[in-house]
C-alpha atoms as a PDB file:
ATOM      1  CA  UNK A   1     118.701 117.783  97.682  1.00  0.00           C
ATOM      2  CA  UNK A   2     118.165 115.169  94.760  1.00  0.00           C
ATOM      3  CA  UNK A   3     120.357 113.193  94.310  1.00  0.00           C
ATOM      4  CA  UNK A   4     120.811 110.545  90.999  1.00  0.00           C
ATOM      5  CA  UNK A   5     118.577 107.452  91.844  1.00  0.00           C
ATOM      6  CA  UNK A   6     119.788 104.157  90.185  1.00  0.00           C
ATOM      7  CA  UNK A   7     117.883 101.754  88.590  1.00  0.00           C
ATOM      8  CA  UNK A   8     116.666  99.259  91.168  1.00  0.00           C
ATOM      9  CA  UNK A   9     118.213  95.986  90.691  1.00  0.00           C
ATOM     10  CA  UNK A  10     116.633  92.869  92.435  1.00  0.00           C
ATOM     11  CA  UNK A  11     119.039  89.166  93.094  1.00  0.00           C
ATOM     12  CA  UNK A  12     115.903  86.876  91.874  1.00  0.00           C
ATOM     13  CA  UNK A  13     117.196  85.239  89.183  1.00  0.00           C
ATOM     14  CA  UNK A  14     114.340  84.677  86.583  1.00  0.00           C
ATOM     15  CA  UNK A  15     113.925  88.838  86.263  1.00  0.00           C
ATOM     16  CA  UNK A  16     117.875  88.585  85.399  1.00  0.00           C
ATOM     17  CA  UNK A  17     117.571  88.959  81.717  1.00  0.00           C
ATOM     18  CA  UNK A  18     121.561  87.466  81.106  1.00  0.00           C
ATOM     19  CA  UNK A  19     121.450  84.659  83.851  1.00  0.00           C
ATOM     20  CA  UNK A  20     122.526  81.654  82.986  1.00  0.00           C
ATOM     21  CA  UNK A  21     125.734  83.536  81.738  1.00  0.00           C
ATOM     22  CA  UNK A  22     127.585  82.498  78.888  1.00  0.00           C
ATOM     23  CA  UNK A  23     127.876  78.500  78.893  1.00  0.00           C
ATOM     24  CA  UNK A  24     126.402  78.129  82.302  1.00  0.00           C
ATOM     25  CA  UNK A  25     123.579  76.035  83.208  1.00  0.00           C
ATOM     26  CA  UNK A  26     120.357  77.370  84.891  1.00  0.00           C
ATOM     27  CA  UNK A  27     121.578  75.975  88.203  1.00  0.00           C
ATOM     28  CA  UNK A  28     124.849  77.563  88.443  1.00  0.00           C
ATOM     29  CA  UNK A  29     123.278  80.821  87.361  1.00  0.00           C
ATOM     30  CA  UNK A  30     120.289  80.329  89.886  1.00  0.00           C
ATOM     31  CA  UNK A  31     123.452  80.098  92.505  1.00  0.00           C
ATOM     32  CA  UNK A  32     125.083  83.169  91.377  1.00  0.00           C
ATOM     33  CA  UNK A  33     122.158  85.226  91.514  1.00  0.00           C
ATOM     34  CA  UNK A  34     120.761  83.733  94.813  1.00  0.00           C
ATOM     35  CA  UNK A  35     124.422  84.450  96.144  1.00  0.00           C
ATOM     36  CA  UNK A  36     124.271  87.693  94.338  1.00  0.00           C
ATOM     37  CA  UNK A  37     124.185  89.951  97.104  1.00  0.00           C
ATOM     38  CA  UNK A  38     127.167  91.959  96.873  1.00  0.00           C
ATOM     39  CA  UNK A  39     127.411  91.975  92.985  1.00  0.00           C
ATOM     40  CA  UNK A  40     123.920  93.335  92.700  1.00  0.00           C
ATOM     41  CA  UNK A  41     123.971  96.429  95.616  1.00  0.00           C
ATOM     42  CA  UNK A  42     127.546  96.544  93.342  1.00  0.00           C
ATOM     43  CA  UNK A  43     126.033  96.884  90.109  1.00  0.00           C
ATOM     44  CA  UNK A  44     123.458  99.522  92.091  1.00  0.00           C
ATOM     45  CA  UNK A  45     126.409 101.411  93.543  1.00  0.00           C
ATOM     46  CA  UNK A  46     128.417 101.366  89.791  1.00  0.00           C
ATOM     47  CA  UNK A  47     124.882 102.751  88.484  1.00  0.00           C
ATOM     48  CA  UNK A  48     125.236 105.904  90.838  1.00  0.00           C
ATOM     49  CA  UNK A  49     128.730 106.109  90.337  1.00  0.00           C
ATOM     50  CA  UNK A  50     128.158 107.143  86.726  1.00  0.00           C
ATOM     51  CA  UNK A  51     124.957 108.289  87.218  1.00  0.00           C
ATOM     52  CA  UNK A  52     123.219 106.291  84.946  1.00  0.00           C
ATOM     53  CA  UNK A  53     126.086 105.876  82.318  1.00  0.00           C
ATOM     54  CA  UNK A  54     126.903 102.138  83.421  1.00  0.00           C
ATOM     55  CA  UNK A  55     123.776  99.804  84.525  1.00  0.00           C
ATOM     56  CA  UNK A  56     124.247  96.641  84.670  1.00  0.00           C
ATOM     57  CA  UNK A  57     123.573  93.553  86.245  1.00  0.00           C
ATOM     58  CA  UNK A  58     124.545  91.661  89.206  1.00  0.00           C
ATOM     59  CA  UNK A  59     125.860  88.921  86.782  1.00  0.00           C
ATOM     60  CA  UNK A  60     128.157  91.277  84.959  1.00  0.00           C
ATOM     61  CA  UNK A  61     129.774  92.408  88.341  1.00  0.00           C
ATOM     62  CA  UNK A  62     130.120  88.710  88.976  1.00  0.00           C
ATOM     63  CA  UNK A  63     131.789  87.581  85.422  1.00  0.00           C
ATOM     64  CA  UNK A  64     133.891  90.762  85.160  1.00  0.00           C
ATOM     65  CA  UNK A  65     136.392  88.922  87.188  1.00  0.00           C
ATOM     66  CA  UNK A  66     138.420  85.731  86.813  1.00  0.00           C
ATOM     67  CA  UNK A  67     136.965  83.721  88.822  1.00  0.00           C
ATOM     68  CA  UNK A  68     133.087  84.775  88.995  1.00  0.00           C
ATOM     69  CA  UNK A  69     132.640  82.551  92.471  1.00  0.00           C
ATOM     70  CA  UNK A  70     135.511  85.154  93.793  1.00  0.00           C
ATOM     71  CA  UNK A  71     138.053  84.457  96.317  1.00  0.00           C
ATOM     72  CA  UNK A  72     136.653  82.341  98.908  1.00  0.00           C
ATOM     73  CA  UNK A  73     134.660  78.865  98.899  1.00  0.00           C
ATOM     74  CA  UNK A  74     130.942  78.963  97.486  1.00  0.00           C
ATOM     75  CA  UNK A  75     129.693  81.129  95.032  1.00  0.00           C
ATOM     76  CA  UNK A  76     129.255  84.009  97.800  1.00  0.00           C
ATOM     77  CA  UNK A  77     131.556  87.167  96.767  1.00  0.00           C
ATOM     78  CA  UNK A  78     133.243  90.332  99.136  1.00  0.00           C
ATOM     79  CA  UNK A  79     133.658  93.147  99.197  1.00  0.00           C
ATOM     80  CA  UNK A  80     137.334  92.851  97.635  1.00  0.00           C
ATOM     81  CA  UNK A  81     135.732  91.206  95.159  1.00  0.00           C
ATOM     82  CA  UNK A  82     133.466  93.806  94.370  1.00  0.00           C
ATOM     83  CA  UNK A  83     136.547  96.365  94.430  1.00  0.00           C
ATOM     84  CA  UNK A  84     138.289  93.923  92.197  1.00  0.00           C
ATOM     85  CA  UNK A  85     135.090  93.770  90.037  1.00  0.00           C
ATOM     86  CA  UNK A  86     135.106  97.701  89.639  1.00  0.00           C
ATOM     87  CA  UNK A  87     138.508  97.943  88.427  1.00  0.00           C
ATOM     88  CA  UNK A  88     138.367  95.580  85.775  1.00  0.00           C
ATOM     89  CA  UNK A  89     135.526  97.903  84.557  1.00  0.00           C
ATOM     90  CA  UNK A  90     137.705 100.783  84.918  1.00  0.00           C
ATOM     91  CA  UNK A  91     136.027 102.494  88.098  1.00  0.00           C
ATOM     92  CA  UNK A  92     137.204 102.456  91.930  1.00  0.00           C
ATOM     93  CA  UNK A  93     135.247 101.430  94.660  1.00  0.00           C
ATOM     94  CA  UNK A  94     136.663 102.592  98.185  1.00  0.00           C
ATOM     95  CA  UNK A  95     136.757  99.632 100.661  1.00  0.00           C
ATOM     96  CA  UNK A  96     136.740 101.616 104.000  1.00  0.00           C
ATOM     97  CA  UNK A  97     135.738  98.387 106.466  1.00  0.00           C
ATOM     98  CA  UNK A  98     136.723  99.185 109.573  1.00  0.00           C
ATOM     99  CA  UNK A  99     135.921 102.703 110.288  1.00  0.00           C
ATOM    100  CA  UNK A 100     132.670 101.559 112.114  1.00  0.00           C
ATOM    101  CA  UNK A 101     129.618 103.532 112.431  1.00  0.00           C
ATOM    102  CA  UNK A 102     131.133 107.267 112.137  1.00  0.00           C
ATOM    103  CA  UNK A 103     132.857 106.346 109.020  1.00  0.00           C
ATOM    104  CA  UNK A 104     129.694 105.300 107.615  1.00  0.00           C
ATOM    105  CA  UNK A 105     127.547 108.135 108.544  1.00  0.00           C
ATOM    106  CA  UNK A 106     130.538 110.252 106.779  1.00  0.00           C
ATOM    107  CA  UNK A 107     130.451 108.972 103.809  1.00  0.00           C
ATOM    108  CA  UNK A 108     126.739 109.274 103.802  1.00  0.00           C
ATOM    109  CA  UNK A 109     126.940 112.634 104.472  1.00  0.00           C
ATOM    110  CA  UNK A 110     129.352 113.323 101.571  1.00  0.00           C
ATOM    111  CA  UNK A 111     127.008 112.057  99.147  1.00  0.00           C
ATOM    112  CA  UNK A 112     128.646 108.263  98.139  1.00  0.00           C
ATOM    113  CA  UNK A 113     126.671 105.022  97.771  1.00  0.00           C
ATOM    114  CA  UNK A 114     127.279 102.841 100.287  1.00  0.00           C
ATOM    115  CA  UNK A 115     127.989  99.293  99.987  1.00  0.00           C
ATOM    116  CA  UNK A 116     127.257  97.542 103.420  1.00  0.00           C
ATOM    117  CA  UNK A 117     127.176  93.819 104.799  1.00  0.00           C
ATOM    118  CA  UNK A 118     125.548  92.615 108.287  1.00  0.00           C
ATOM    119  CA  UNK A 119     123.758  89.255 109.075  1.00  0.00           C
ATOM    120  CA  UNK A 120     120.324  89.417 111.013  1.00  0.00           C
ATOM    121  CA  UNK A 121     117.161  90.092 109.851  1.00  0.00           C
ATOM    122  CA  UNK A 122     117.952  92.799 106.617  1.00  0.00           C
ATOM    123  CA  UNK A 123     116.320  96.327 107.783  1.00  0.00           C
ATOM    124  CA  UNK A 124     113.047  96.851 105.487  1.00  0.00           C
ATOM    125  CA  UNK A 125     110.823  94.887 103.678  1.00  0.00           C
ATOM    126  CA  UNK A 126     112.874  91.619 103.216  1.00  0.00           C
ATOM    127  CA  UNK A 127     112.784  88.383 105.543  1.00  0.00           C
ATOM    128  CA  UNK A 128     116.690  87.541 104.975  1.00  0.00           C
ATOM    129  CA  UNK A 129     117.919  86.562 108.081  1.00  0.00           C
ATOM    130  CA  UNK A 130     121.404  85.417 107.401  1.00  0.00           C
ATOM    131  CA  UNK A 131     125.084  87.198 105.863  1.00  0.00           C
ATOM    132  CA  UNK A 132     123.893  89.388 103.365  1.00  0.00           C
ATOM    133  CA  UNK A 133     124.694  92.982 101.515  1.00  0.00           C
ATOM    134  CA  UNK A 134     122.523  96.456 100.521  1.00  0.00           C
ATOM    135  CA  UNK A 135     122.984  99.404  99.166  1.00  0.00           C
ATOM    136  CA  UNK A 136     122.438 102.789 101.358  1.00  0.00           C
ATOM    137  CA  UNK A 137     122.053 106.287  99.052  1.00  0.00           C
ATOM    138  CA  UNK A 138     122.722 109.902 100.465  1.00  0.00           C
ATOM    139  CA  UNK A 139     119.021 110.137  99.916  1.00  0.00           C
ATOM    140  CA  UNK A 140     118.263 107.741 102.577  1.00  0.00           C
ATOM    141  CA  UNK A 141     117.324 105.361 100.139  1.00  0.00           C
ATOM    142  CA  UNK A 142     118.006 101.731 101.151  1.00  0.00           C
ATOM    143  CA  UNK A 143     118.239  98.809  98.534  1.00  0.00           C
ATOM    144  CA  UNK A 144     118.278  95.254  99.433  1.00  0.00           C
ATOM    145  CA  UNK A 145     118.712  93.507  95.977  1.00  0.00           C
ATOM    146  CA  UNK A 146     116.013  90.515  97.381  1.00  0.00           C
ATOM    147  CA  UNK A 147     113.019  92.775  97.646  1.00  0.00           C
ATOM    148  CA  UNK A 148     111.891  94.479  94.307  1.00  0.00           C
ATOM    149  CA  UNK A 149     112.303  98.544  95.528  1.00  0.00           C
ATOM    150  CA  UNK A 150     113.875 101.202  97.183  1.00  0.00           C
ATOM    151  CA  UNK A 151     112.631 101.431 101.164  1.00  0.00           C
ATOM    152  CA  UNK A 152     113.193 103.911 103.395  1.00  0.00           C
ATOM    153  CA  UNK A 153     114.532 102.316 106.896  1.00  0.00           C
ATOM    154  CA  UNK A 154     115.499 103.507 109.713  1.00  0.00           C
ATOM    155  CA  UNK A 155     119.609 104.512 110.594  1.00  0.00           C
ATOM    156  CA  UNK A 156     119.882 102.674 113.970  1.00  0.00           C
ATOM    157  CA  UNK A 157     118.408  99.213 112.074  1.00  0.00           C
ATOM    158  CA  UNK A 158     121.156  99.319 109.315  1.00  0.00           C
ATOM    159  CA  UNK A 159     123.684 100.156 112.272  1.00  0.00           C
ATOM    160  CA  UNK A 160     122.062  97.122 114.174  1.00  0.00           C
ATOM    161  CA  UNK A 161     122.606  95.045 111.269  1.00  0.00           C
ATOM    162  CA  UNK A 162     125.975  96.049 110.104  1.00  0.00           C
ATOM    163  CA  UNK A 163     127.511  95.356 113.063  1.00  0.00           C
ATOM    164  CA  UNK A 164     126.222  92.230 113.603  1.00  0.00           C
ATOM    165  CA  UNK A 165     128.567  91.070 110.812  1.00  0.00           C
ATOM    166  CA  UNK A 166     131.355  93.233 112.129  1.00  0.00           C
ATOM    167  CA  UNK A 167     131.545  95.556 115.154  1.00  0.00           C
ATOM    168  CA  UNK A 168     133.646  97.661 113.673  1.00  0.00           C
ATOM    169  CA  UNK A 169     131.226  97.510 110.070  1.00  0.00           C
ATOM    170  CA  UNK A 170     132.192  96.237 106.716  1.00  0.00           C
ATOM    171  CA  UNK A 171     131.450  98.916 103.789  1.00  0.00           C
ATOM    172  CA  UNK A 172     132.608 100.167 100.396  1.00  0.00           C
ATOM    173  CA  UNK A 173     132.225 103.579  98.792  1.00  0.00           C
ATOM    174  CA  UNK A 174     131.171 105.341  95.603  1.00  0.00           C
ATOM    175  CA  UNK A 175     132.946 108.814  95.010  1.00  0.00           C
ATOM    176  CA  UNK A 176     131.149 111.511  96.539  1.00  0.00           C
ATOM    177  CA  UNK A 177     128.456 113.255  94.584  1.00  0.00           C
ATOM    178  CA  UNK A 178     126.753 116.321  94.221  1.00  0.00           C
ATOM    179  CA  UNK A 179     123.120 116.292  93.550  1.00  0.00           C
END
């Protein structure tokens, strides 16, 4: 099957055409998109949702909501910031954390984009070792928004690495899709 591939979006800010945002200085914007994680494999996962229809930016995920450093200290968002992110651009993102590894492999199976977190080294081609977010496709496709491509990695390493940030595994959802 073929499914829609997104455009590939990486967190380095200088290839982020609309960072600084607005009235922010480089700094602040070199924070938002270093901390990016989640807003870009977002802003990935929005691009599948609408197959194409809606690509943007990390940054735009970020400054769709009020407060574009989110809900917690530091400039690092969640994944109920992402949600919240979505619906202020009119689309739903499905926070299922919690349903561990079966619930992921479900979703996978039913076609969505999958939003994950996990700390360790990132599966693939990047050297992040610390918290951090990717995006899984039903293709197999894996995107971690600091390399500058899709990879292909292995299951069990993006199980490893998801539950080292939670046992139980902290994801979000696109709508299922047909090829």
């Amino acid at each position: 099957m073929a499914y829609y591939r997104p455009v590939f979006r990486t967190q380095k800010p200088p290839e982020d055409p609309t960072e600084p945002w607005g009235n922010e200085g480089r700094s602040v914007g070199d924070s938002h998109a270093w901390n990016g994680c989640v807003a870009y494999s977002g802003a990935m996962a929005l691009d599948y949702e609408t197959k194409g229809r809606k690509k943007l930016w990390g940054d735009k995920i970020r400054h769709s909501l009020a407060n574009p450093n989110g809900r917690r200290p530091g400039p690092t968002l969640g994944l109920d910031d992402l949600q919240d992110a979505w619906r202020r651009l009119g689309y739903t993102l499905d926070d299922r954390s919690g349903q561990g590894w079966a619930g992921v492999i479900r979703a996978h199976k039913d076609g969505r984009a999958i939003v994950l977190q996990g700390r360790g080294d990132c599966p693939g081609k990047g050297t992040y070792k610390g918290p951090h977010a990717a995006i899984w496709l039903p293709d197999g496709a894996w995107g971690d928004p600091l390399t500058n491509r899709w990879q292909k990695v292995e299951r069990s390493a993006i199980r490893r690495w998801a539950e080292a940030w939670n046992s139980n595994i902290n994801f979000a959802v696109t709508r299922a899709r047909n090829p």
